[in-house]
Protein backbone atom coordinates (compact mmCIF):
# COMPACT_ATOMS: atom_id res chain seq x y z
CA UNK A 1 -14.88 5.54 -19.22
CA UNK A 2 -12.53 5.40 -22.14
CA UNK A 3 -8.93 5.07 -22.03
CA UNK A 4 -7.11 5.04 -25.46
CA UNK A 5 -2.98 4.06 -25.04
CA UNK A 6 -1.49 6.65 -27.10
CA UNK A 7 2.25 6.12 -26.44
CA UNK A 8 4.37 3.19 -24.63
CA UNK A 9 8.07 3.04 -24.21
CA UNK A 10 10.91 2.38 -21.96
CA UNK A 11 12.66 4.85 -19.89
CA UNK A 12 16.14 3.71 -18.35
CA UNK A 13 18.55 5.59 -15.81
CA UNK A 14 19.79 9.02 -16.23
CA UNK A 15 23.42 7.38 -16.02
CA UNK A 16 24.84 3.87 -16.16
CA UNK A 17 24.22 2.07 -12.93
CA UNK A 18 28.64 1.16 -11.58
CA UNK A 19 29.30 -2.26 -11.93
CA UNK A 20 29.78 -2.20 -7.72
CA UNK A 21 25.89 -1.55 -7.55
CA UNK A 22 24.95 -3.96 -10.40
CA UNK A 23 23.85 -6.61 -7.31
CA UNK A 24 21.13 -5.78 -5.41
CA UNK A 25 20.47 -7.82 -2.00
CA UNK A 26 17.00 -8.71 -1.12
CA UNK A 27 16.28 -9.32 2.52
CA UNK A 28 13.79 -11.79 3.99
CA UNK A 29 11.07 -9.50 3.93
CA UNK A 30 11.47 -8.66 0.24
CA UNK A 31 11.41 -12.78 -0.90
CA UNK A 32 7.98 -13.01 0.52
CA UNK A 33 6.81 -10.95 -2.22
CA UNK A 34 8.72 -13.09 -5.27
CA UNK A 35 6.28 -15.88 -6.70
CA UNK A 36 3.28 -13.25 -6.22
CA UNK A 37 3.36 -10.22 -9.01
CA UNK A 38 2.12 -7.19 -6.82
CA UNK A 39 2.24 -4.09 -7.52
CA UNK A 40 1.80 -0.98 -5.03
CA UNK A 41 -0.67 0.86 -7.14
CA UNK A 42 -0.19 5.30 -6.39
CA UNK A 43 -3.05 7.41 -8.19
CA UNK A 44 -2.16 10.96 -7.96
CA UNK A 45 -4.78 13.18 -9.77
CA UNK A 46 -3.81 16.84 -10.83
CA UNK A 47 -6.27 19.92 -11.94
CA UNK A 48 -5.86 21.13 -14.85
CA UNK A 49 -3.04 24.25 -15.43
CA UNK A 50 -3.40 26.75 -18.26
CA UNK A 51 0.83 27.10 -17.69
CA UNK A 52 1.69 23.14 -18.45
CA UNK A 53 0.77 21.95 -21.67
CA UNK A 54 0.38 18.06 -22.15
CA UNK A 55 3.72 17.66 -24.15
CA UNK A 56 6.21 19.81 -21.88
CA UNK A 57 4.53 18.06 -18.56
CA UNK A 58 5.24 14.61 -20.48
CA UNK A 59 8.88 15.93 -21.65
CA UNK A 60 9.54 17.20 -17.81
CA UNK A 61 8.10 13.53 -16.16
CA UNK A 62 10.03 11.56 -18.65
CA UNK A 63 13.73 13.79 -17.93
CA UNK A 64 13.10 13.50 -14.52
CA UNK A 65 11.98 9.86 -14.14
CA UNK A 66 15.02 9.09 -15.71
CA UNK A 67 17.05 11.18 -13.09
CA UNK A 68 15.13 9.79 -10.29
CA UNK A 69 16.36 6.03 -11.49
CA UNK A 70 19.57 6.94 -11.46
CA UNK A 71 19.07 6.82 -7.23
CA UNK A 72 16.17 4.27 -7.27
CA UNK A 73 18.51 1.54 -9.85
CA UNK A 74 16.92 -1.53 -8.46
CA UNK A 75 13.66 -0.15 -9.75
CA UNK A 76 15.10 -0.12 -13.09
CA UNK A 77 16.93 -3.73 -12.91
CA UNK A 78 15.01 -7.15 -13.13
CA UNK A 79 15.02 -9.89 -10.55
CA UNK A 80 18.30 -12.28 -11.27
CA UNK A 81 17.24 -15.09 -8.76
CA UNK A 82 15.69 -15.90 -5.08
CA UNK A 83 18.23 -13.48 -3.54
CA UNK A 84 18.69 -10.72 -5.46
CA UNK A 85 17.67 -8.12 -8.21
CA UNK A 86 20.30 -7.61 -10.99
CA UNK A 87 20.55 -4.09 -11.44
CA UNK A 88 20.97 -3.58 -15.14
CA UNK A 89 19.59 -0.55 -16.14
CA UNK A 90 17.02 -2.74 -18.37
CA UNK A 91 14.76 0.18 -17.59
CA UNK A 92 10.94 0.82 -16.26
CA UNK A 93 7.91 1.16 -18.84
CA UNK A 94 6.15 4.52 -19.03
CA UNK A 95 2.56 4.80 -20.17
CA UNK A 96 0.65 7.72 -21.71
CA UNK A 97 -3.03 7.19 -22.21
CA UNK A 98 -5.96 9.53 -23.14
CA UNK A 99 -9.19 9.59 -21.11
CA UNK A 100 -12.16 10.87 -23.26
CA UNK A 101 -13.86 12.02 -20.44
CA UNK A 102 -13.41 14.72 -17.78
CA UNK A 103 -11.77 13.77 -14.34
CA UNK A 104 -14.69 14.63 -12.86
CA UNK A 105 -16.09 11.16 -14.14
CA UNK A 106 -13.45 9.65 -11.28
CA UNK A 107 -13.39 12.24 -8.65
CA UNK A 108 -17.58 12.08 -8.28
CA UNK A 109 -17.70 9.00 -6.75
CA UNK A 110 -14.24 6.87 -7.29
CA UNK A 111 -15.04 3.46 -7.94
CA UNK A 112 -12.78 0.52 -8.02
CA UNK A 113 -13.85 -0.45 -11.17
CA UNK A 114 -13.06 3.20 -12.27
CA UNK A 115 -9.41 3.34 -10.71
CA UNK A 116 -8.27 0.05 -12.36
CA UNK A 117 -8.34 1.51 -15.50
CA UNK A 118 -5.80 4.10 -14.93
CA UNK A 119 -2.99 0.98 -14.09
CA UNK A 120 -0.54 0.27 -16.54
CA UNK A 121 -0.11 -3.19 -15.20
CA UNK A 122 -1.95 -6.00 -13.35
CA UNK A 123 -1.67 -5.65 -9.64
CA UNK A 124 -0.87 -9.50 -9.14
CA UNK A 125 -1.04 -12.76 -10.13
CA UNK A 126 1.02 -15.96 -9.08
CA UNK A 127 4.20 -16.49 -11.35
CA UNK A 128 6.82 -19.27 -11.87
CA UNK A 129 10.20 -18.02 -10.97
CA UNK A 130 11.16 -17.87 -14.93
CA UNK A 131 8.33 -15.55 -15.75
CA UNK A 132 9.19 -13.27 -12.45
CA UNK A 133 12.44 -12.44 -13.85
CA UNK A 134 10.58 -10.39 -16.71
CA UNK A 135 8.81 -8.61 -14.73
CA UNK A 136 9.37 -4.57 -14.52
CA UNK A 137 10.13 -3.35 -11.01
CA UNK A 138 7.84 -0.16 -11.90
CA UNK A 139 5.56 0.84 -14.41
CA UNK A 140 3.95 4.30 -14.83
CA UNK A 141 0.74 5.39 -16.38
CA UNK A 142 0.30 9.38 -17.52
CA UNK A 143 -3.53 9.24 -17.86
CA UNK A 144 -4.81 12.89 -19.57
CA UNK A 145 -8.01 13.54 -19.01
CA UNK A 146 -10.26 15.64 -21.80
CA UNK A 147 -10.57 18.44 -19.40
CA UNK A 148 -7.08 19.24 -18.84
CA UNK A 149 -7.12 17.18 -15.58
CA UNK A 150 -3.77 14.69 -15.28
CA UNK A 151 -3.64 11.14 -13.24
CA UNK A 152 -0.16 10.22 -12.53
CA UNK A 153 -0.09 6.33 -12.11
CA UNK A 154 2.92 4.62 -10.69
CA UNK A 155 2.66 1.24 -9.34
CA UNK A 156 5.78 0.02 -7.96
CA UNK A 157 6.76 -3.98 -7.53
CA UNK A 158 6.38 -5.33 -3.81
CA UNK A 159 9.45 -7.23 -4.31
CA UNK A 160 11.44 -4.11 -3.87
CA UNK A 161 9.04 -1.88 -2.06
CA UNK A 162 6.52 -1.27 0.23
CA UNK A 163 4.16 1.54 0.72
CA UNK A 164 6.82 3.74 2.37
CA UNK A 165 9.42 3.28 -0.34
CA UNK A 166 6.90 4.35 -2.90
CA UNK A 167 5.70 7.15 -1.11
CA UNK A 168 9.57 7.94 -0.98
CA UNK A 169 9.74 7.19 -4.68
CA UNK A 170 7.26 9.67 -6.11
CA UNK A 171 8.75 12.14 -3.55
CA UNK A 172 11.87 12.33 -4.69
CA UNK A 173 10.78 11.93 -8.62
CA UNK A 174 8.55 14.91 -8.07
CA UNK A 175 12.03 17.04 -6.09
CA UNK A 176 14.20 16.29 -9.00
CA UNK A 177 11.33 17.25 -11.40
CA UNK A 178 11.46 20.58 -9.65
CA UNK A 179 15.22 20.83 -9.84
CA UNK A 180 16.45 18.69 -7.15
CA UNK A 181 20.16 16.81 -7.97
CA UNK A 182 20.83 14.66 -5.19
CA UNK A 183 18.44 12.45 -2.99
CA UNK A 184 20.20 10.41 -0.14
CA UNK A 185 19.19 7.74 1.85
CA UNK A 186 17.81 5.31 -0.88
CA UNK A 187 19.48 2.29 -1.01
CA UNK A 188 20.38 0.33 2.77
CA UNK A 189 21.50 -3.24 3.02
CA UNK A 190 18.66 -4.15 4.86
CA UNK A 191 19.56 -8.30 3.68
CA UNK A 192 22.42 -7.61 6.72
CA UNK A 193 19.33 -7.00 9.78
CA UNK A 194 16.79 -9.72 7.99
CA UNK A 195 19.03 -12.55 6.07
CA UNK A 196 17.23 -13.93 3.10
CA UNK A 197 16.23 -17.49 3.30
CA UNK A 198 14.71 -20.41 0.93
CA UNK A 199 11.58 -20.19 0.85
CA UNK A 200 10.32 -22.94 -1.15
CA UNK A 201 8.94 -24.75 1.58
CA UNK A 202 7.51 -21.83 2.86
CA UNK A 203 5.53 -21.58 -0.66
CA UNK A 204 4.50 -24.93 -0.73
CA UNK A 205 2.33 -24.70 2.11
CA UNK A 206 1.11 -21.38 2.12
CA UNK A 207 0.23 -20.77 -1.60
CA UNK A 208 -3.18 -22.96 -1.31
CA UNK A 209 -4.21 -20.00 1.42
CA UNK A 210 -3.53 -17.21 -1.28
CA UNK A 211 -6.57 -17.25 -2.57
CA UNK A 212 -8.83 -16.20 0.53
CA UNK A 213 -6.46 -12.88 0.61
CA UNK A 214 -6.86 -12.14 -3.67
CA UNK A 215 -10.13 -10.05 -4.19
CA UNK A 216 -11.47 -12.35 -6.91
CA UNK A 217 -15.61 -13.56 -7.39
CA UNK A 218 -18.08 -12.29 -4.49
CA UNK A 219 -15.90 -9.74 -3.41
CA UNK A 220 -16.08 -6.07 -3.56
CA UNK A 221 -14.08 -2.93 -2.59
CA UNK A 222 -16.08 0.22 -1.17
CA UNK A 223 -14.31 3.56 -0.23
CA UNK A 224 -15.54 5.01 3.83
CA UNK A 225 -14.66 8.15 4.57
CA UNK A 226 -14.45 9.28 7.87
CA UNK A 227 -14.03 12.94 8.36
CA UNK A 228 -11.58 15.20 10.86
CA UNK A 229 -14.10 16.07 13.24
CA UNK A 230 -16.12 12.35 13.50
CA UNK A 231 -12.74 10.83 13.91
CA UNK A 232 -12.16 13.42 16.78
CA UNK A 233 -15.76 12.36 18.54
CA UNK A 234 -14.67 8.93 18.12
CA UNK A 235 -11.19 9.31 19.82
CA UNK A 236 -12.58 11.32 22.79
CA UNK A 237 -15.66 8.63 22.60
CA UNK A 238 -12.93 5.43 23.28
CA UNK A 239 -10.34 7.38 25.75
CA UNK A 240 -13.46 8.04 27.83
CA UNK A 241 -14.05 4.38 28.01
CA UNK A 242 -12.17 1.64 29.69
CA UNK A 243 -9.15 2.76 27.30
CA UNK A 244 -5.91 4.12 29.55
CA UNK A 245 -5.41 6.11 26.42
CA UNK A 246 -6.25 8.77 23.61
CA UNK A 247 -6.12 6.46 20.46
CA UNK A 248 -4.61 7.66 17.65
CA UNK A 249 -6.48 8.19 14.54
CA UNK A 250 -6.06 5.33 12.93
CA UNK A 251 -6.42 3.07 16.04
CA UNK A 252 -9.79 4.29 16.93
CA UNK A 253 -11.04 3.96 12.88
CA UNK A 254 -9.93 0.66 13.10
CA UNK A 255 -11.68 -0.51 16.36
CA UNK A 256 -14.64 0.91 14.70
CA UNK A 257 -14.22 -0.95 11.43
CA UNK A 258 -12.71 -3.81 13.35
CA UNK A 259 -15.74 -4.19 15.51
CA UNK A 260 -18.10 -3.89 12.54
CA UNK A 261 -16.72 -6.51 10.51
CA UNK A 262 -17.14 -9.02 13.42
CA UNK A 263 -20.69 -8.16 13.86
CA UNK A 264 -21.43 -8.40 10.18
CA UNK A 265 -19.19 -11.61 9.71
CA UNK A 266 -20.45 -13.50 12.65
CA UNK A 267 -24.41 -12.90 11.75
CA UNK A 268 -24.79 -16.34 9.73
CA UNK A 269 -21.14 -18.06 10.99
CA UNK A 270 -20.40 -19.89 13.97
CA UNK A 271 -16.80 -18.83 13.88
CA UNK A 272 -16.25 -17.77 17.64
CA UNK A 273 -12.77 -16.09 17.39
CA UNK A 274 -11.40 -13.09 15.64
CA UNK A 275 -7.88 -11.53 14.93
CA UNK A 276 -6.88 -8.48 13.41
CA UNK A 277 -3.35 -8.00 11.85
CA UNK A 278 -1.79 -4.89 11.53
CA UNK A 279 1.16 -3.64 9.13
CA UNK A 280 4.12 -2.08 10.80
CA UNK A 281 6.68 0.60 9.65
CA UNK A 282 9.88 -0.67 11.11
CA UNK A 283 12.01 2.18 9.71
CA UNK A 284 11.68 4.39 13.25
CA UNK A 285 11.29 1.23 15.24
CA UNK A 286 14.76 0.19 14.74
CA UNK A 287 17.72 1.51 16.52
CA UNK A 288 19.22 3.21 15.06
CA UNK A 289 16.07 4.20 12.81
CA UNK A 290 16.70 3.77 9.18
CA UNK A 291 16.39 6.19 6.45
CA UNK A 292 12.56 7.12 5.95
CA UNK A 293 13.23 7.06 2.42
CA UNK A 294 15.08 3.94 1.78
CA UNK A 295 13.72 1.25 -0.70
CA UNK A 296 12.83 -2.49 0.49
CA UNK A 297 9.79 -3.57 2.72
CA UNK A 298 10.69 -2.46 6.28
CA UNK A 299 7.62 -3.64 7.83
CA UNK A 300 6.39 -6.15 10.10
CA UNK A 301 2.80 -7.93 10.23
CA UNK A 302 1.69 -7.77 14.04
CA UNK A 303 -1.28 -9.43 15.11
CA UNK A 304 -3.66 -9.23 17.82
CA UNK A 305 -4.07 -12.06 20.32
CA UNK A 306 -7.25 -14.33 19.51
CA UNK A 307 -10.34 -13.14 21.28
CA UNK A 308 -13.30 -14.59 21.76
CA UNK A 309 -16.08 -12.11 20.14
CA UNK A 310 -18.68 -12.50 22.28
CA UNK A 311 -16.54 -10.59 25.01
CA UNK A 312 -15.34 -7.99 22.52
CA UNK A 313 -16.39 -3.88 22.29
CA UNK A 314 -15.20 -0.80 20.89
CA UNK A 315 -12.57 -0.17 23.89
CA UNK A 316 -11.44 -3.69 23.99
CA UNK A 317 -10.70 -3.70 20.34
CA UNK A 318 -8.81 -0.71 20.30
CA UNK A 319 -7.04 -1.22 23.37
CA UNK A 320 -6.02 -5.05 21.54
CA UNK A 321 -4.91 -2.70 18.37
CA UNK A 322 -2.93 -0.52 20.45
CA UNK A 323 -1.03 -2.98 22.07
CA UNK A 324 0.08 -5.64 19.33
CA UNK A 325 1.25 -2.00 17.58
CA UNK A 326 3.20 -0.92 20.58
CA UNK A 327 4.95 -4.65 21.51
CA UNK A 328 7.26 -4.35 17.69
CA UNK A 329 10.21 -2.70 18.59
CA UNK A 330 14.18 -2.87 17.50
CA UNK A 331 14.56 -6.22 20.35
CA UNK A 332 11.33 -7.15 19.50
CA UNK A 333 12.17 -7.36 15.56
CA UNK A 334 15.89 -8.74 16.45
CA UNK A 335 14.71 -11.09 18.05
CA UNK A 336 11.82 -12.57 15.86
CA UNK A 337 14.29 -12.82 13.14
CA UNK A 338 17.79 -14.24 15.19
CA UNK A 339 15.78 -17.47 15.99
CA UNK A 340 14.14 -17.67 12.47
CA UNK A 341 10.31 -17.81 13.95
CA UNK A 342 9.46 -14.74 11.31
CA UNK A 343 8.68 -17.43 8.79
CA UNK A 344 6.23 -18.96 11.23
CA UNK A 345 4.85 -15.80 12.20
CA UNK A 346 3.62 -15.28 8.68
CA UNK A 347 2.61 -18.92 7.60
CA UNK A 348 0.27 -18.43 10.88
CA UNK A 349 -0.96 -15.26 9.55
CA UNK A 350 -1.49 -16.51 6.48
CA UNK A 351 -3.55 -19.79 7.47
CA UNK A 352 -5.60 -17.93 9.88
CA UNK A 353 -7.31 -16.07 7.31
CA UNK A 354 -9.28 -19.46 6.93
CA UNK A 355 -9.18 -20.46 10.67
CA UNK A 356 -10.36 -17.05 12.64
CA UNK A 357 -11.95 -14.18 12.00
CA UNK A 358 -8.86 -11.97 11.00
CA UNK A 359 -9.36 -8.44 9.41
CA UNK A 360 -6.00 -7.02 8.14
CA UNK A 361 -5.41 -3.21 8.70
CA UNK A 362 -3.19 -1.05 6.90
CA UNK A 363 -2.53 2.39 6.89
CA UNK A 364 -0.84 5.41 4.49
CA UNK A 365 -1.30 8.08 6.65
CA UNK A 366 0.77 11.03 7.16
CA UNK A 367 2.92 9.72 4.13
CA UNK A 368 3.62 13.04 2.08
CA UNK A 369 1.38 11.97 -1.33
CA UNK A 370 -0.34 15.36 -1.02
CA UNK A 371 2.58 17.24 -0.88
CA UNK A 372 4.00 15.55 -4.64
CA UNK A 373 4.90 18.22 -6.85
CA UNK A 374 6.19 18.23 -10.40
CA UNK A 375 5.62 21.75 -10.63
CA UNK A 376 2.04 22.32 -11.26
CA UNK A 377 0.93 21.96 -7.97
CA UNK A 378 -0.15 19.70 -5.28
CA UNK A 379 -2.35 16.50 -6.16
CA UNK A 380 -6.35 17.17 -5.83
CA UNK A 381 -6.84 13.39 -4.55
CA UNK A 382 -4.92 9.98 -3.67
CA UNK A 383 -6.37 7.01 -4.74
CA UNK A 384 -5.16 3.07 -4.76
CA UNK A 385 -6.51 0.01 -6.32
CA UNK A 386 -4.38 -2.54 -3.73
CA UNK A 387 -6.85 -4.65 -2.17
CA UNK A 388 -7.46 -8.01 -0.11
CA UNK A 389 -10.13 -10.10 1.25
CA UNK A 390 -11.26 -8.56 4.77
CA UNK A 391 -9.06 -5.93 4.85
CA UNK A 392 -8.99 -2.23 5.58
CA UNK A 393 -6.26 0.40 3.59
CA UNK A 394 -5.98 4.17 5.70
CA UNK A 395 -5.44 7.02 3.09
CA UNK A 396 -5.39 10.70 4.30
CA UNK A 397 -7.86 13.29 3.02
CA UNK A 398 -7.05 16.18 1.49
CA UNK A 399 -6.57 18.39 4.43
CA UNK A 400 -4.77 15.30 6.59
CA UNK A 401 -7.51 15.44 8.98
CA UNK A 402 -9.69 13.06 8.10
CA UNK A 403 -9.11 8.86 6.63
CA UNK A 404 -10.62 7.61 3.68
CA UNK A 405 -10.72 3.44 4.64
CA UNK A 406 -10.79 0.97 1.40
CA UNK A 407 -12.60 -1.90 2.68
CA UNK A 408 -13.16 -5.44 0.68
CA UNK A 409 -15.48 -7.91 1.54
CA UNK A 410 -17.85 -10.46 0.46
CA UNK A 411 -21.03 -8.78 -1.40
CA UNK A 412 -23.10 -10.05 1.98
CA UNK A 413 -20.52 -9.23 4.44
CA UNK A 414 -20.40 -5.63 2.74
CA UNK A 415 -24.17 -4.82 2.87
CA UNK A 416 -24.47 -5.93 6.10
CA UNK A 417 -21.19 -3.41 7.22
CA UNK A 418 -22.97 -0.53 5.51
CA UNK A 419 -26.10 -0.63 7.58
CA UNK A 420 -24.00 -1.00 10.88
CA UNK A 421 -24.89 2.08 13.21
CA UNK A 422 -21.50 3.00 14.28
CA UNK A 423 -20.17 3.03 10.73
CA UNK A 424 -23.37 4.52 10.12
CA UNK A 425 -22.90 7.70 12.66
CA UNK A 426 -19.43 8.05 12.07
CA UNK A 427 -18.60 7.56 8.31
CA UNK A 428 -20.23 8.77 5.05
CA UNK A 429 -20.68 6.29 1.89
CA UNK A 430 -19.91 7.36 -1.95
CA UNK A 431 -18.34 10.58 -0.93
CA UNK A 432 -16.96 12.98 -3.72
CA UNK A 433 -13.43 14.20 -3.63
């Protein structure tokens, strides 16, 4: 697939950023993110409209990204130091490339290898602190496709976002696009409820364990997609087990995949013990709940107890899933972070990546991608190129029924996942969109 850069420039805030706002706190949760560039990669593809040609859809995104910054000013700012962002209006890069081929190409059978060429930036790479204070916040990609089609690229810098603030992000860029003025809610001192800390120690000891989590070598990324009504058989299969409960959707997907990945991982390894960690939205955890649509990374890695595999089975799993999800609450979250163990909990994390079997699970449904607008309609398909080693991202389908799972893995461990017959009975392999 060819993809010819035709235009790059910078687009900066509607208005001035006050010189009250210029200082932008970043909690504890935000610093883990600092001396690793990631980005939080959004794809959203668009059909082609006879009523939108190229050059007013790139005039409207342009006049309305600008607008949206305005509210979203950290995004537009550059980091100052270990603590906080410096706000000054420095501005985010905007991309517009031409695809010679039809979106078709992509939407067949999306590939990886396919999806990374509609970035405008690297997804990550370790930095020294000087470097990370270049670095854009956000970057956005306009990819036109020869058939009309659009793809709508905007990957968004971890150190000021997580999946939910993005989500919010291309929300509220698509509202003021429409005609929207005012978006509330964006900006809450969440440095007050998780106080940064030096980290440098903290970096020192974890940063040897990055690797095993960067998709680099052996590995590879495969798309699963698991539709409304197998999900369903798969609930009702698990809540008529030993389960107490009707899992949710993504609880029962990710016993399946969970219990998959052991078999396939344990085949040729005499690793006896397995973990899985799951990511956490904290925003309606807390009390009171914070804004759904405020910036920073409100979320909390829980993991599962160890367990020894050879006791383990679908019920089990999802019953262990359930539980480490339902045990992070506001005391639960106040309290992890008043006695400082939050740094241990993630150095632990981290280093059992090489000790145990852990699997890493995290999901995107039921954010509203599908319903982003600029005023040609809804989006077609979602896609993401965010990726680590042994781990599982949840996107909705088109009709929010069903989850298409982005799985990495080693080349062996991945062969030996797709011939698995629960993933074989309950999820289909190179789907279209």
């Amino acid at each position: 697939m060819e993809v010819e850069i035709i235009s790059r420039e910078t687009i900066k805030p509607w208005s001035s950023t006050p010189y009250h706002l210029r200082t932008h706190k970043l909690s504890l949760l935000d610093q883990f993110h600092l001396h690793h560039r990631m980005y939080i990669p959004i794809i959203l593809f668009y059909s082609s409209t006879s009523s939108e040609s190229p050059r007013k859809s790139s005039f409207q995104l342009k006049e309305s990204l600008s607008k949206t910054l305005t509210h979203f000013y950290p995004f537009a700012g550059r980091v100052r130091d270990s603590f906080t962002i410096e706000c000054n209006d420095e501005g985010v890069i905007y991309i517009e490339a031409q695809v010679a081929s039809d979106m078709s190409i992509v939407l067949k059978e999306p590939g990886m290898d396919l999806l990374l060429q509609l970035l405008p930036c690297d997804l990550g790479e370790t930095l020294p602190e000087s470097s990370a204070r270049d670095q854009v916040m956000l970057a956005i990609q306009v990819n036109f496709f020869a058939c009309g089609g659009m793809a709508i690229c905007a990957s968004v810098s971890h150190v000021v976002a997580d999946a939910s603030a993005a989500a919010s992000f291309v929300k509220s860029w698509a509202a003021i696009a429409c005609g929207a003025d005012r978006i509330d809610g964006v900006i809450y001192d969440c440095a007050s409820l998780f106080p940064p800390q030096d980290l440098s120690d903290y970096w020192k000891d974890v940063s040897k364990n990055l690797n095993m989590l960067t998709p680099e070598g052996n590995l590879v990324t495969k798309r699963f997609l698991f539709d409304g009504a197998n999900i369903a058989a798969l609930r009702k299969k698990i809540g008529n087990g030993q389960c107490f409960y009707h899992p949710s959707r993504f609880e029962a997907v990710s016993a399946l995949i969970w219990s998959a990945m052991i078999a396939t991982a344990t085949k040729n390894n005499d690793q006896t013990f397995a973990r899985a960690s799951v990511t956490v939205n904290l925003r309606r955890r807390m009390n009171p709940p914070l804004p759904q649509q405020c910036i920073g990374n409100i979320v909390h890695m829980t993991t599962s107890e160890q367990l020894t595999v050879n006791k383990l089975n679908l019920n089990s799993l999802a019953g262990k899933i359930h539980e480490c999800i339902r045990k992070v609450d506001d005391d639960y979250v106040r309290e992890l972070h008043a006695d400082n163990a939050y740094i241990n909990i993630v150095r632990s994390a981290v280093e059992g990546f090489n000790k145990d079997l852990m699997f890493g699970f995290t999901s995107w449904c039921r954010f509203p991608f599908y319903e982003t607008d600029f005023g040609w309609g809804k989006p077609i398909w979602l896609g993401t190129a965010l990726r680590f080693n042994r781990a599982a991202f949840f996107l909705d389908t088109r009709d929010g029924e069903g989850i298409e799972a982005w799985i990495t893995l080693t080349q062996e461990e991945m062969a030996k996942l797709e011939q698995d017959p629960d993933i074989l009975a309950h999820a289909s392999f190179k789907p279209s969109c």
